[in-house]
Protein backbone atom coordinates (compact mmCIF):
# COMPACT_ATOMS: atom_id res chain seq x y z
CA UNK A 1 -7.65 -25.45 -22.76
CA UNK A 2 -4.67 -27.57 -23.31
CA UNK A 3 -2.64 -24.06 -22.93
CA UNK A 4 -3.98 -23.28 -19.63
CA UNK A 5 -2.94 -26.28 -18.04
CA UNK A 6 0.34 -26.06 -19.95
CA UNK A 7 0.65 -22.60 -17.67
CA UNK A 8 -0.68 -23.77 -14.65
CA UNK A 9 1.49 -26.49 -14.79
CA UNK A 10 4.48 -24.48 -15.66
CA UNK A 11 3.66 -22.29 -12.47
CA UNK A 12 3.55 -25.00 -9.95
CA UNK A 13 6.79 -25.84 -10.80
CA UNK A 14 8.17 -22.36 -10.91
CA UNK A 15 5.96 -21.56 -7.42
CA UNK A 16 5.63 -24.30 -5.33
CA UNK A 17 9.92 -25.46 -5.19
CA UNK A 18 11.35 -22.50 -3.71
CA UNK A 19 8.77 -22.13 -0.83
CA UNK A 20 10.60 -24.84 1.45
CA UNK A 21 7.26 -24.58 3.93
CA UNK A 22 7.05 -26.91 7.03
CA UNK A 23 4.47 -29.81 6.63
CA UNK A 24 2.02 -28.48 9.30
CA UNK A 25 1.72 -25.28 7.10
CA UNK A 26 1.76 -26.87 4.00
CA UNK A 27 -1.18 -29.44 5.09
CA UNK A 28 -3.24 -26.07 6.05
CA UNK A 29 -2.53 -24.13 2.51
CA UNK A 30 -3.85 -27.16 0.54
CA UNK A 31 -6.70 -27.41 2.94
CA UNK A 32 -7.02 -23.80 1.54
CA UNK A 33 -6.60 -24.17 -1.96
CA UNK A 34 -8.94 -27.43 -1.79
CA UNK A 35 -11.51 -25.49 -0.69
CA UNK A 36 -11.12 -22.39 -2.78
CA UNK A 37 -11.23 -24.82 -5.76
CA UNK A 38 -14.27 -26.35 -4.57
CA UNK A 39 -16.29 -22.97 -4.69
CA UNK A 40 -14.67 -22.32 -8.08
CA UNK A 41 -16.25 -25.25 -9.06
CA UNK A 42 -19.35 -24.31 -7.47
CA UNK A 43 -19.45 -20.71 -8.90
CA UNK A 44 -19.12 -22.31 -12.36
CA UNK A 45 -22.12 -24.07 -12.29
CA UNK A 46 -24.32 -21.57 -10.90
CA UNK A 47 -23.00 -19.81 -14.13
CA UNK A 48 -23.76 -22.75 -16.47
CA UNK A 49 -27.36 -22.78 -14.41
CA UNK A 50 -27.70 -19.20 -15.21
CA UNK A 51 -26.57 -19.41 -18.76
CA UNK A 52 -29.27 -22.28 -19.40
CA UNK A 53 -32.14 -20.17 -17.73
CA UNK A 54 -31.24 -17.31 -19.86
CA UNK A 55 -31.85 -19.10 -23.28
CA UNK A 56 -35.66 -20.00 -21.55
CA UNK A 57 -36.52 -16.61 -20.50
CA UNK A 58 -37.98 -13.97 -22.90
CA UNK A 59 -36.17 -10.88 -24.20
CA UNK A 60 -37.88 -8.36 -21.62
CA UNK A 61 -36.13 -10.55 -18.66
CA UNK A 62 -32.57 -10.32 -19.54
CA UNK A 63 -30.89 -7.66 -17.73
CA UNK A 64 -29.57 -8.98 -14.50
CA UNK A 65 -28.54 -12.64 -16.18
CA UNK A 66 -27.06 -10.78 -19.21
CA UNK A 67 -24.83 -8.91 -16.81
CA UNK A 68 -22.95 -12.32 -15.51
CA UNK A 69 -23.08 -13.99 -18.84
CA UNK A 70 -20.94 -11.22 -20.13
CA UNK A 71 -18.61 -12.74 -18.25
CA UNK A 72 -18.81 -16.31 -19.34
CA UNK A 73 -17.42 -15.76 -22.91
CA UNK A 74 -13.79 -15.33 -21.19
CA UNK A 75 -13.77 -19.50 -20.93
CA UNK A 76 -10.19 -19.78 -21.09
CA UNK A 77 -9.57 -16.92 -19.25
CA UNK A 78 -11.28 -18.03 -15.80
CA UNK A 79 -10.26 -21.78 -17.17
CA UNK A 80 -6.44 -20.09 -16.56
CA UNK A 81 -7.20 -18.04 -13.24
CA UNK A 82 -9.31 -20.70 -11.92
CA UNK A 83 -5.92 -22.76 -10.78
CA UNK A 84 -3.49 -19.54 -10.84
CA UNK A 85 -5.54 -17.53 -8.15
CA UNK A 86 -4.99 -20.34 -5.53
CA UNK A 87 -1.21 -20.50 -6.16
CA UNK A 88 -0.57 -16.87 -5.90
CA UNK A 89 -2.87 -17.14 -2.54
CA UNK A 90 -0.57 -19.70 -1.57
CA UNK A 91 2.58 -17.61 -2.52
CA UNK A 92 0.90 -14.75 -0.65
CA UNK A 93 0.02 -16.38 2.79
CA UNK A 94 3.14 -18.37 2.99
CA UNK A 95 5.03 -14.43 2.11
CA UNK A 96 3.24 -13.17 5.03
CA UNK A 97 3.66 -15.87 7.62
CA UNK A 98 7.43 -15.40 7.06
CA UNK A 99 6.65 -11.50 7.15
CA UNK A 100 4.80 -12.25 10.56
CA UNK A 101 7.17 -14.47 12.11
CA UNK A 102 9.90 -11.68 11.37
CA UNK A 103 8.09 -8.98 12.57
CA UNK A 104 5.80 -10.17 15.61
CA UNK A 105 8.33 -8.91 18.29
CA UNK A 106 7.64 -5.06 16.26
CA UNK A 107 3.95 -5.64 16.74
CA UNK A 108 3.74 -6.79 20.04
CA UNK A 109 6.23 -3.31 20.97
CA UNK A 110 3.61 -1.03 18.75
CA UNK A 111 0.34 -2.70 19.87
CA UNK A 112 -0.10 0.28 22.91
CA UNK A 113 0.78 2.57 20.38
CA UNK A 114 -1.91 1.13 17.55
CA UNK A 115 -4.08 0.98 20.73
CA UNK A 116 -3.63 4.84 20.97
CA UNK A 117 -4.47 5.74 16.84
CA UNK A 118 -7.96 3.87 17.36
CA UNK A 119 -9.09 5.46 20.74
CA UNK A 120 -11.77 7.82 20.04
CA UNK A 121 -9.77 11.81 19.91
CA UNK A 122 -10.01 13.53 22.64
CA UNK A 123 -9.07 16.77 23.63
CA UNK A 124 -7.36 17.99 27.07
CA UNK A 125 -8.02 21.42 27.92
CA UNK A 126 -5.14 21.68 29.78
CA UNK A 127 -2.56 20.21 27.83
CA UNK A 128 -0.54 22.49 25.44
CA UNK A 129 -2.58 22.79 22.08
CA UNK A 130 0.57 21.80 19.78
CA UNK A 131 1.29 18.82 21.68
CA UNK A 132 -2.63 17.85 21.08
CA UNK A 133 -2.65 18.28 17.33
CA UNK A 134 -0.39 15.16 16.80
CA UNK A 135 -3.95 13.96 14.66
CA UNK A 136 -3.60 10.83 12.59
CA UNK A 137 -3.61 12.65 9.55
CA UNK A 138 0.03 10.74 8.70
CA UNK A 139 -2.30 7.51 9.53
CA UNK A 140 -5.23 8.46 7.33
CA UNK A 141 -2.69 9.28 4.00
CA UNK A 142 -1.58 5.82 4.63
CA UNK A 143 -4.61 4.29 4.80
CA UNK A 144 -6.24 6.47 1.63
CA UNK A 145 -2.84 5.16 -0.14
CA UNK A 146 -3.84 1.48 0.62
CA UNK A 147 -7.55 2.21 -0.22
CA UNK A 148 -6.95 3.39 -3.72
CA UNK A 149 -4.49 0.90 -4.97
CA UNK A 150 -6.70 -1.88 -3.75
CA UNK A 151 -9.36 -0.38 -5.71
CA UNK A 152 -7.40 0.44 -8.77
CA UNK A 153 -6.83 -3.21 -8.36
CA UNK A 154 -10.25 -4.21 -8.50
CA UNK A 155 -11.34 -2.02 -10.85
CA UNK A 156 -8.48 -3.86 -13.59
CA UNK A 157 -10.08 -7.41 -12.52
CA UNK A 158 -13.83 -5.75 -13.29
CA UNK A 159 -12.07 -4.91 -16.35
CA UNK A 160 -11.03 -8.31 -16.73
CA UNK A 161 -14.17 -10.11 -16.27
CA UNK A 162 -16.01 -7.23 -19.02
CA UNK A 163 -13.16 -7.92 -21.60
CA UNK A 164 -15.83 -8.92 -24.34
CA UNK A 165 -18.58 -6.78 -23.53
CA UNK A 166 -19.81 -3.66 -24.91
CA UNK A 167 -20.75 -2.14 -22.05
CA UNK A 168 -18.63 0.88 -19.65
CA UNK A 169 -14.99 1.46 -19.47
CA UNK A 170 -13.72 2.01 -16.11
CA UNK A 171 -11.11 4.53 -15.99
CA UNK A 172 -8.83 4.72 -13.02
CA UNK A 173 -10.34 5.96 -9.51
CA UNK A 174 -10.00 9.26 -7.85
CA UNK A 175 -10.29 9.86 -3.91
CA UNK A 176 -12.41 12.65 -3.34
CA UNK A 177 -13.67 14.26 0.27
CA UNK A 178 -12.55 15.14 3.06
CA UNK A 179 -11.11 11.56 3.75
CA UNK A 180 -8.26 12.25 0.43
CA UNK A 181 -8.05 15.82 0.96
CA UNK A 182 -6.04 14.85 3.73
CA UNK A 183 -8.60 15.39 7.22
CA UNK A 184 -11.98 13.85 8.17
CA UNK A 185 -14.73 14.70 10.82
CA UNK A 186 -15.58 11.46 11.61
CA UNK A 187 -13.62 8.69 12.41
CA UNK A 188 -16.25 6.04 10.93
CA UNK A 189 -14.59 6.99 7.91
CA UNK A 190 -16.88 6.51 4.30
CA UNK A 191 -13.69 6.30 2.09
CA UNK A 192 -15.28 7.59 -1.48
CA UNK A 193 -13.60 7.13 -4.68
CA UNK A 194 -15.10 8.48 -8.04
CA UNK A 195 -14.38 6.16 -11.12
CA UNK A 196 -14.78 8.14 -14.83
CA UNK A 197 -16.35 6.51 -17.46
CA UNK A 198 -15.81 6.18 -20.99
CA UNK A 199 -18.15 4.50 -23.56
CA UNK A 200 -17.34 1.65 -25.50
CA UNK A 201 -16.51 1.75 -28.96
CA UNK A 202 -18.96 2.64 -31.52
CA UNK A 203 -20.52 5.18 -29.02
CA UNK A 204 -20.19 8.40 -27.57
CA UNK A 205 -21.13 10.72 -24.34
CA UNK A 206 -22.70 14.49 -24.54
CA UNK A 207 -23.69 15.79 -21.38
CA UNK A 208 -26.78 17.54 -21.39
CA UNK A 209 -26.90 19.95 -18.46
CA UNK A 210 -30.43 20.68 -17.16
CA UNK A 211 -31.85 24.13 -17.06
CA UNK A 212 -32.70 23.40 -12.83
CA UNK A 213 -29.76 24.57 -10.51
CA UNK A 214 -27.20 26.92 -10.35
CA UNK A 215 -23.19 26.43 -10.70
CA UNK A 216 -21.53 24.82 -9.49
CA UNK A 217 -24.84 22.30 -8.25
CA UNK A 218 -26.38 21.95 -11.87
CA UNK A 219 -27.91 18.51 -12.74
CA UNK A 220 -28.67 17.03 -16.16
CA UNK A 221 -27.87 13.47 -17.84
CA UNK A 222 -25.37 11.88 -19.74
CA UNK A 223 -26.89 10.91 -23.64
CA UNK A 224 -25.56 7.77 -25.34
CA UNK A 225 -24.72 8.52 -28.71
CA UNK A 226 -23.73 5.57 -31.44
CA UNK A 227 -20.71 6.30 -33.93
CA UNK A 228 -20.23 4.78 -37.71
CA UNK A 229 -17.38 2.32 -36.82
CA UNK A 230 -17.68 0.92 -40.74
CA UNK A 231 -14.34 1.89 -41.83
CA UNK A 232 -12.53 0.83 -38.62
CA UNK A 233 -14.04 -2.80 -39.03
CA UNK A 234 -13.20 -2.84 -42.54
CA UNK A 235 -9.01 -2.02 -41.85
CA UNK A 236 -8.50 -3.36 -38.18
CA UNK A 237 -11.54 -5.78 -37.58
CA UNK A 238 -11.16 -5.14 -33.98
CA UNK A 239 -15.04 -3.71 -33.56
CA UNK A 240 -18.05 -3.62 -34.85
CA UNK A 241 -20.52 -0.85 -35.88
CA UNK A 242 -23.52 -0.77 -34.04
CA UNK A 243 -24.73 2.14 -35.96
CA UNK A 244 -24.98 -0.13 -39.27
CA UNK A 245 -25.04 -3.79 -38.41
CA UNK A 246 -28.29 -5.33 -37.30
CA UNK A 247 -29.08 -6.21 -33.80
CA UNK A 248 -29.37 -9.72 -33.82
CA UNK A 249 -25.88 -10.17 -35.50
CA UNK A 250 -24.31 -7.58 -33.05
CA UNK A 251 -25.88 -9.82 -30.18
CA UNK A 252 -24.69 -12.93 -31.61
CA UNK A 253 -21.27 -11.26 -31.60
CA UNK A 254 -20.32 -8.98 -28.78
CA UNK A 255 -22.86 -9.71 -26.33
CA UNK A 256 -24.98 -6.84 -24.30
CA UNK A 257 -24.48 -3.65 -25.74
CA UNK A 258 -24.52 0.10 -23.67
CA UNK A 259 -27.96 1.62 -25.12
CA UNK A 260 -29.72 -1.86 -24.49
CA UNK A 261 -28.92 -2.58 -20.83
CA UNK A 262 -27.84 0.28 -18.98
CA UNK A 263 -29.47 2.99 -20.67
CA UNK A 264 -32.80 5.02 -20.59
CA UNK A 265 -34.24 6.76 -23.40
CA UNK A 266 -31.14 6.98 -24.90
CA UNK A 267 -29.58 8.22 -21.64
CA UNK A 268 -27.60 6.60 -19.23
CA UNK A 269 -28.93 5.22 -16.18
CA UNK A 270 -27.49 5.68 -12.83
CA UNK A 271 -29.28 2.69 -11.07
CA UNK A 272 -28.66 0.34 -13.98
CA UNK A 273 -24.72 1.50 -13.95
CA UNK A 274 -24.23 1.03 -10.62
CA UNK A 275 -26.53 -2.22 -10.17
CA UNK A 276 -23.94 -3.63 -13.15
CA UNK A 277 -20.89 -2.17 -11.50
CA UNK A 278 -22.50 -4.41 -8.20
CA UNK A 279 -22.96 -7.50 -9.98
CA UNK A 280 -19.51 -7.38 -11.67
CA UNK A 281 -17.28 -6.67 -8.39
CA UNK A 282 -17.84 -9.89 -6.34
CA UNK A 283 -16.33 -11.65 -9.48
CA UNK A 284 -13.23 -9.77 -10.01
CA UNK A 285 -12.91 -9.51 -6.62
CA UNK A 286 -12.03 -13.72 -6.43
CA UNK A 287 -9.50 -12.45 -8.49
CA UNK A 288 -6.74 -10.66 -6.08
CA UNK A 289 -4.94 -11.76 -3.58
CA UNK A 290 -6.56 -9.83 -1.02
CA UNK A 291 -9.99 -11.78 -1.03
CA UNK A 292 -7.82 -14.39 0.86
CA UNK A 293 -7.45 -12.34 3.65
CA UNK A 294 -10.24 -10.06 3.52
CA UNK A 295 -14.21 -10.85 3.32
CA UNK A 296 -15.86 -7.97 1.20
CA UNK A 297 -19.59 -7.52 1.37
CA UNK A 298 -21.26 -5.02 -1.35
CA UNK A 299 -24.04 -3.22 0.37
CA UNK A 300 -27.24 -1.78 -0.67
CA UNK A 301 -27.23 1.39 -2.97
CA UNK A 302 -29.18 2.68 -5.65
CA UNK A 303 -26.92 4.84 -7.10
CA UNK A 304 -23.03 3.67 -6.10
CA UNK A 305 -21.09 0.51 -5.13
CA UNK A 306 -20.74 0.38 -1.21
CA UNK A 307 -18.45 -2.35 0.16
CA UNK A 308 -17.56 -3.12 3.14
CA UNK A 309 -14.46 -5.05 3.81
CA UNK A 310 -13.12 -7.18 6.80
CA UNK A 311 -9.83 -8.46 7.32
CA UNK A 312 -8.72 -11.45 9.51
CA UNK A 313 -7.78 -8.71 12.16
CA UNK A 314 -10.97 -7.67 13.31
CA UNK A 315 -10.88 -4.58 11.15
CA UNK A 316 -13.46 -3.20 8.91
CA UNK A 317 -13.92 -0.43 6.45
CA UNK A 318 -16.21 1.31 4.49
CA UNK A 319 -15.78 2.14 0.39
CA UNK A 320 -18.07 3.55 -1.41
CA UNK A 321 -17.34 3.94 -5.37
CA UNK A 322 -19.14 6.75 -7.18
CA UNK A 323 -19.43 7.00 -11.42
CA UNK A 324 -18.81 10.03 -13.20
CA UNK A 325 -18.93 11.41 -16.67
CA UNK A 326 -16.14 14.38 -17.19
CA UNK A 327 -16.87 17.51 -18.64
CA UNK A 328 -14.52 18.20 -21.11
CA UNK A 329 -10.79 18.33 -19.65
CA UNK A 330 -11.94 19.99 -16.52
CA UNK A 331 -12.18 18.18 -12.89
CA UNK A 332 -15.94 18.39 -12.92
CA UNK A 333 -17.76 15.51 -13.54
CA UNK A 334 -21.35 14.58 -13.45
CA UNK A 335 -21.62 12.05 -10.35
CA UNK A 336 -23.96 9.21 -9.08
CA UNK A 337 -23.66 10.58 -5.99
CA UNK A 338 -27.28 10.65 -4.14
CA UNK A 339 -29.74 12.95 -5.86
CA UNK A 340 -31.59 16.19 -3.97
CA UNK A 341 -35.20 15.95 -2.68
CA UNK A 342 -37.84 16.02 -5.97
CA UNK A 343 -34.94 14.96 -8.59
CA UNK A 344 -35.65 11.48 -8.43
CA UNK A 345 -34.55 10.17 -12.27
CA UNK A 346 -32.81 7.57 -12.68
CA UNK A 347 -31.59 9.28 -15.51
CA UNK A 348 -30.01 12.37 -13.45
CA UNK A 349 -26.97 12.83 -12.59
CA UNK A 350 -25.15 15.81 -10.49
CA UNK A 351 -23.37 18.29 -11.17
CA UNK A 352 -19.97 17.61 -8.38
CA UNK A 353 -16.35 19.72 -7.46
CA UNK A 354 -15.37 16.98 -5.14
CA UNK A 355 -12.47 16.51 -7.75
CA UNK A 356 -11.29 20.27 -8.20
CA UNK A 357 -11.35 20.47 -4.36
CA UNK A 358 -9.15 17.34 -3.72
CA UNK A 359 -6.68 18.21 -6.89
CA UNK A 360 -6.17 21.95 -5.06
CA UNK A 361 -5.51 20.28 -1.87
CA UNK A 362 -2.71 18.32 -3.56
CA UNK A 363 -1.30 21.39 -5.25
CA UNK A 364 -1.66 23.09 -1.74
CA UNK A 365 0.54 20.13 -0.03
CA UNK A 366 2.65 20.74 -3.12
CA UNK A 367 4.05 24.18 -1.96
CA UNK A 368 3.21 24.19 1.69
CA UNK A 369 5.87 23.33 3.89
CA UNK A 370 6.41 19.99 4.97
CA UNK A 371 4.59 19.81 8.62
CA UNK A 372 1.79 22.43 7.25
CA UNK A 373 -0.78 22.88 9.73
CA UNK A 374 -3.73 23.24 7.50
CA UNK A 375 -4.85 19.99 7.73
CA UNK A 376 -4.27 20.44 10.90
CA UNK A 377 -6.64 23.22 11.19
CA UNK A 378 -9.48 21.60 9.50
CA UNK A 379 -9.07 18.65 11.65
CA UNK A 380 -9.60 20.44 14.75
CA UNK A 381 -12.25 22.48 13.66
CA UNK A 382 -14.40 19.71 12.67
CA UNK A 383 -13.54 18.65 15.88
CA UNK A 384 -14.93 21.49 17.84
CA UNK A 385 -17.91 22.45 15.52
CA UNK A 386 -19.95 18.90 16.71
CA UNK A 387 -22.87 20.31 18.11
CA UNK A 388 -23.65 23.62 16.08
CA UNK A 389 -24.89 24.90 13.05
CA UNK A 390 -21.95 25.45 10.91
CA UNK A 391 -21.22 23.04 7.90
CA UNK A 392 -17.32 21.87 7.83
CA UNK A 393 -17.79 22.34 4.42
CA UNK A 394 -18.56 26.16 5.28
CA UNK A 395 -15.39 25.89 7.40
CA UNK A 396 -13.21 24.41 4.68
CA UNK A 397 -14.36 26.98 2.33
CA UNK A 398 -13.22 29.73 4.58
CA UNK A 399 -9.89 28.08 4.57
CA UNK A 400 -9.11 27.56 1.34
CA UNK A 401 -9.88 31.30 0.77
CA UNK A 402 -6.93 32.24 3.54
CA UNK A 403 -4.50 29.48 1.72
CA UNK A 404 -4.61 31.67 -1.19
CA UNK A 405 -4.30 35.06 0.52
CA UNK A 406 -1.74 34.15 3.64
CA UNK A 407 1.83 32.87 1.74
CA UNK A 408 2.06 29.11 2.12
CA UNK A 409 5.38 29.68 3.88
CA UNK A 410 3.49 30.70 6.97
CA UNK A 411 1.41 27.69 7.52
CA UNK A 412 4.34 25.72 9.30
CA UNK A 413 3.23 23.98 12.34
CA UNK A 414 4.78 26.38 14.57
CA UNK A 415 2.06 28.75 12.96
CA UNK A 416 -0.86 27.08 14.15
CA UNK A 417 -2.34 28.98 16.71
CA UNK A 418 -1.67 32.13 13.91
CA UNK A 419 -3.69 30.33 11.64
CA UNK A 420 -6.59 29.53 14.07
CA UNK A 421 -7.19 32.90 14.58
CA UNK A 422 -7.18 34.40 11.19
CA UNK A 423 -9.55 31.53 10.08
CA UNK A 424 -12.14 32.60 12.94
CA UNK A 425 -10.99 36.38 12.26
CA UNK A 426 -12.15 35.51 8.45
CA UNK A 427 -15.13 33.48 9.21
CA UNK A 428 -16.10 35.94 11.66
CA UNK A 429 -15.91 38.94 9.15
CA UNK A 430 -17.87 37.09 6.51
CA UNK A 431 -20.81 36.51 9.09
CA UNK A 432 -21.06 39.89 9.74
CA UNK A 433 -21.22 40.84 6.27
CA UNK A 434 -23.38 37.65 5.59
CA UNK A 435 -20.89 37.03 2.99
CA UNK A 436 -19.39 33.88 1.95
CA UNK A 437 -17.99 33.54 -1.89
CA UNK A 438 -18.17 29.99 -2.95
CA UNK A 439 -14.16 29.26 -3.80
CA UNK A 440 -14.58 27.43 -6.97
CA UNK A 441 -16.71 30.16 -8.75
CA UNK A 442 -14.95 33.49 -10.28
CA UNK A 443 -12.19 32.94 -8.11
CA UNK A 444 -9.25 34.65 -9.72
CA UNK A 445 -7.15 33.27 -7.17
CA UNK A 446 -7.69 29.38 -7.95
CA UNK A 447 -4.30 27.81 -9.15
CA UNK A 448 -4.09 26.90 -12.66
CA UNK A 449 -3.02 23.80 -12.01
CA UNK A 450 -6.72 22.90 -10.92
CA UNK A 451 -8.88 22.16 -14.16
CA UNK A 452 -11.71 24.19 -14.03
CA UNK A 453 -14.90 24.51 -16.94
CA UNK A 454 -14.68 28.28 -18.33
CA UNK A 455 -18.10 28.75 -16.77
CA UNK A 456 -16.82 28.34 -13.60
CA UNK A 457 -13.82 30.90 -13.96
CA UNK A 458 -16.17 33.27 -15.48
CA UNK A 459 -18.99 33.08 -13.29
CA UNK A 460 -20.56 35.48 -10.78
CA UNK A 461 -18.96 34.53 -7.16
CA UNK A 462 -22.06 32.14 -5.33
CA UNK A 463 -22.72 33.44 -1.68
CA UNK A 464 -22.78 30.20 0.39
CA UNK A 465 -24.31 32.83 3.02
CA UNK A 466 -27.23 33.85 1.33
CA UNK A 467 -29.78 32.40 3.55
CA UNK A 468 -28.36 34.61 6.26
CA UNK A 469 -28.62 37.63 4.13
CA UNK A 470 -32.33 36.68 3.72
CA UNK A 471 -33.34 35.25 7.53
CA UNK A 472 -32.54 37.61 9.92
CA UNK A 473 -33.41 34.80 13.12
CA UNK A 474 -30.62 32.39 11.50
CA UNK A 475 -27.79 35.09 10.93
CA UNK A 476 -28.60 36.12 14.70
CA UNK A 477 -27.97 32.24 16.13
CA UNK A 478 -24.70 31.94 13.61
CA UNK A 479 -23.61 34.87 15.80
CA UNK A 480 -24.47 32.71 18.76
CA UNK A 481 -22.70 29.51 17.39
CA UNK A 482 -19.64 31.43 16.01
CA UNK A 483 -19.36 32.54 19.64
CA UNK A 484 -19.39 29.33 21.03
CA UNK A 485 -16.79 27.79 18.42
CA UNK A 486 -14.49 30.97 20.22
CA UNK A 487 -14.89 30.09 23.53
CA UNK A 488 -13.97 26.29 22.69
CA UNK A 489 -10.81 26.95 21.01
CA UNK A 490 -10.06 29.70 23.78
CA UNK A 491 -10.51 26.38 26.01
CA UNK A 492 -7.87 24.64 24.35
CA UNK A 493 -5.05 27.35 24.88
């Protein structure tokens, strides 16, 4: 303890000299800090309350309490952060008062243009259809940049704050959807980031893939496996077998353990993960600088982290964070994301190619030129199918078949109205022939560059029209629909 206030020390001295803050603003940021210490103080005893509960309540009772008093073994470490959070707050705000003083004139000049990003998109039939596809897709990069930093962020304080447990190892997060491929339909944006996991050590994963589904939409669950870590603990004494050692002495020692807390019959739960992965945020989130400016609220899930976040601006966003287990070295991971109607296991996770899609979107942007318009393309489409039968994800299927057939070259922006047409051209030819190959599945033409299982490269090609082929009355009002998507984009012209 004497250490920590040997550092925190040390960092006042180092922090608070050069800052040369007015008194006004000086009185406000210890207002600040005073408070912020006072709810340290507070959270700390709600933990002591906890911890004193837990050593009253019977074994069967444990698993929400055990979850926060993982983190009270790192003493020193919150003992440390406790005073250096505040002072890098206070190094932060008095950063971006300077920041705002500087740059106020710039925001008051770009405020009719910000006004302009956040108006709902509309579209004016009789303007010219390039000038109309200046879409914030520049805006939304920028944003999905900002998104997954602060998250990779967070996810190193939930490290943090699970040092000495042996529970999951967060792995760093991956955008996936249509938000990080680079487009969205919506503008309430759902920005969704898959996190891998790893087990601790002393256990392993095998994936057990169910014999329900097809490829690429398989389910199955994730088996916990424990691992001899004798000889390890004998050389390095860094872990501890939990294969060999008894229970009681492994509690004693390294505190909850995978199998007991967040698994099921040997198999890891999705509820239990992502009820832990709830519980541990709001605690490492105290931990970065943003939490001073930014109020984050985890909302209700069963099988994924959702927070929402608001700044001092009036803004808001959603994240949602989604678990996944890898298979092998592909991109395809088992997810958490929300199971099918009649697969209701907690146990179950699904089968997901959010990452393969996103990776050959990069790749795409890659070797495209630099103002592509495919983004473009799917951005506007979304746009004008509101309203009719056809999936975007239909849509961005068709797409991604014409990237790979059309050279990259001609997808410049002066292409775009090209490009239209051979998409509806394609999608057009595929309804008539009822005929829609899934572009992830015995795909020759899939880039190497985007990990793929061998099942999937040597599978049969998966009609994503097939209910067409079998339902006469539905392939008739796709007609219909595809008809109407023409006339809109004639509209446009």
């Amino acid at each position: 303890m004497a250490v920590a206030v040997v550092l925190v020390l040390a960092m006042l001295g180092i922090v608070l000299h050069p800052l040369k803050v007015s008194d006004q603003i000086d009185l406000a940021t210890q207002q600040q800090m005073q408070q912020r210490e006072e709810q340290l103080r507070q959270e700390m005893t709600r933990l002591q309350q906890e911890v004193e509960e837990l050593t009253q309540e019977p074994q069967s009772g444990l698993f929400l309490k055990d979850m926060l008093f993982a983190t009270w073994d790192l003493g020193l470490f919150w003992a440390f952060t406790g005073g250096l959070v505040p002072l890098l707050g206070l190094c932060w705000m008095a950063t971006e008062q300077d920041l705002d003083k500087s740059g106020s004139s710039r925001e008051e000049s770009s405020s009719s243009s910000d006004e302009e990003e956040e108006a709902p998109l509309k579209w004016d039939p009789g303007s010219n259809l390039l000038q109309q596809m200046q879409l914030p897709v520049l805006r939304l990069a920028n944003t999905c940049k900002v998104v997954e930093e602060l998250v990779a962020d967070l996810l190193h304080a939930c490290s943090l704050v699970t040092l000495k447990t042996a529970l999951l190892r967060l792995e760093p997060c991956l955008g996936v959807g249509s938000t990080f491929e680079g487009w969205s339909p919506r503008r309430d944006t759902v920005y969704s980031l898959l996190v891998p996991l790893k087990p601790p050590a002393g256990h392993c994963f095998h994936l057990e893939l169910g014999a329900g589904g097809e490829l690429p939409e398989r389910h199955g669950c994730v088996r916990v496996e424990l691992q001899c870590l004798c000889r390890r603990q004998q050389l390095l004494r860094d872990a501890r077998c939990f294969l060999h050692q008894p229970e009681a002495e492994l509690r004693s020692n390294e505190g909850p353990c995978l199998l007991q807390y967040l698994c099921t019959d040997s198999c890891l739960d999705v509820e239990k993960s992502a009820r832990w992965l709830q519980l541990v945020v709001p605690d490492a989130w105290q931990l970065l600088p943003a939490s001073y400016h930014c109020q984050l609220t985890v909302l209700p899930s069963s099988r994924s982290c959702k927070l929402w976040l608001d700044n001092a601006n009036g803004r808001s966003l959603c994240i949602e964070i989604l678990l996944g287990v890898q298979q092998g070295d592909s991109g395809v991971f088992l997810t958490s994301q929300e199971a099918r109607a009649g697969l209701t296991s907690s146990t179950t996770w699904l089968e997901s190619c959010t990452v393969p899609e996103m990776l050959f979107f990069r790749f795409v942007a890659t070797q495209a030129p630099r103002h592509s318009c495919h983004l473009a393309c799917l951005q506007l489409f979304a746009h004008l199918l509101e309203g009719t039968g056809f999936s975007t994800y239909c849509l961005k299927t068709a797409l991604m078949h014409l990237l790979t057939v059309t050279p990259l070259t001609a997808w410049h922006r002066a292409d775009l109205r090209e490009r239209l047409d051979d998409t509806l051209q394609f999608l057009h030819r595929c309804l008539e022939e009822k005929q829609l190959p899934h572009f992830l599945l015995g795909n020759e033409r899939v880039p190497r560059e985007v990990p793929l299982p061998p099942a999937f490269r040597a599978a049969r090609p998966l009609n994503l029209f097939q209910r067409l082929a079998h339902e006469p009355a539905a392939h008739a009002q796709a007609l219909r629909e595809f008809s109407q998507l023409q006339d809109r984009l004639r509209s446009l012209s």
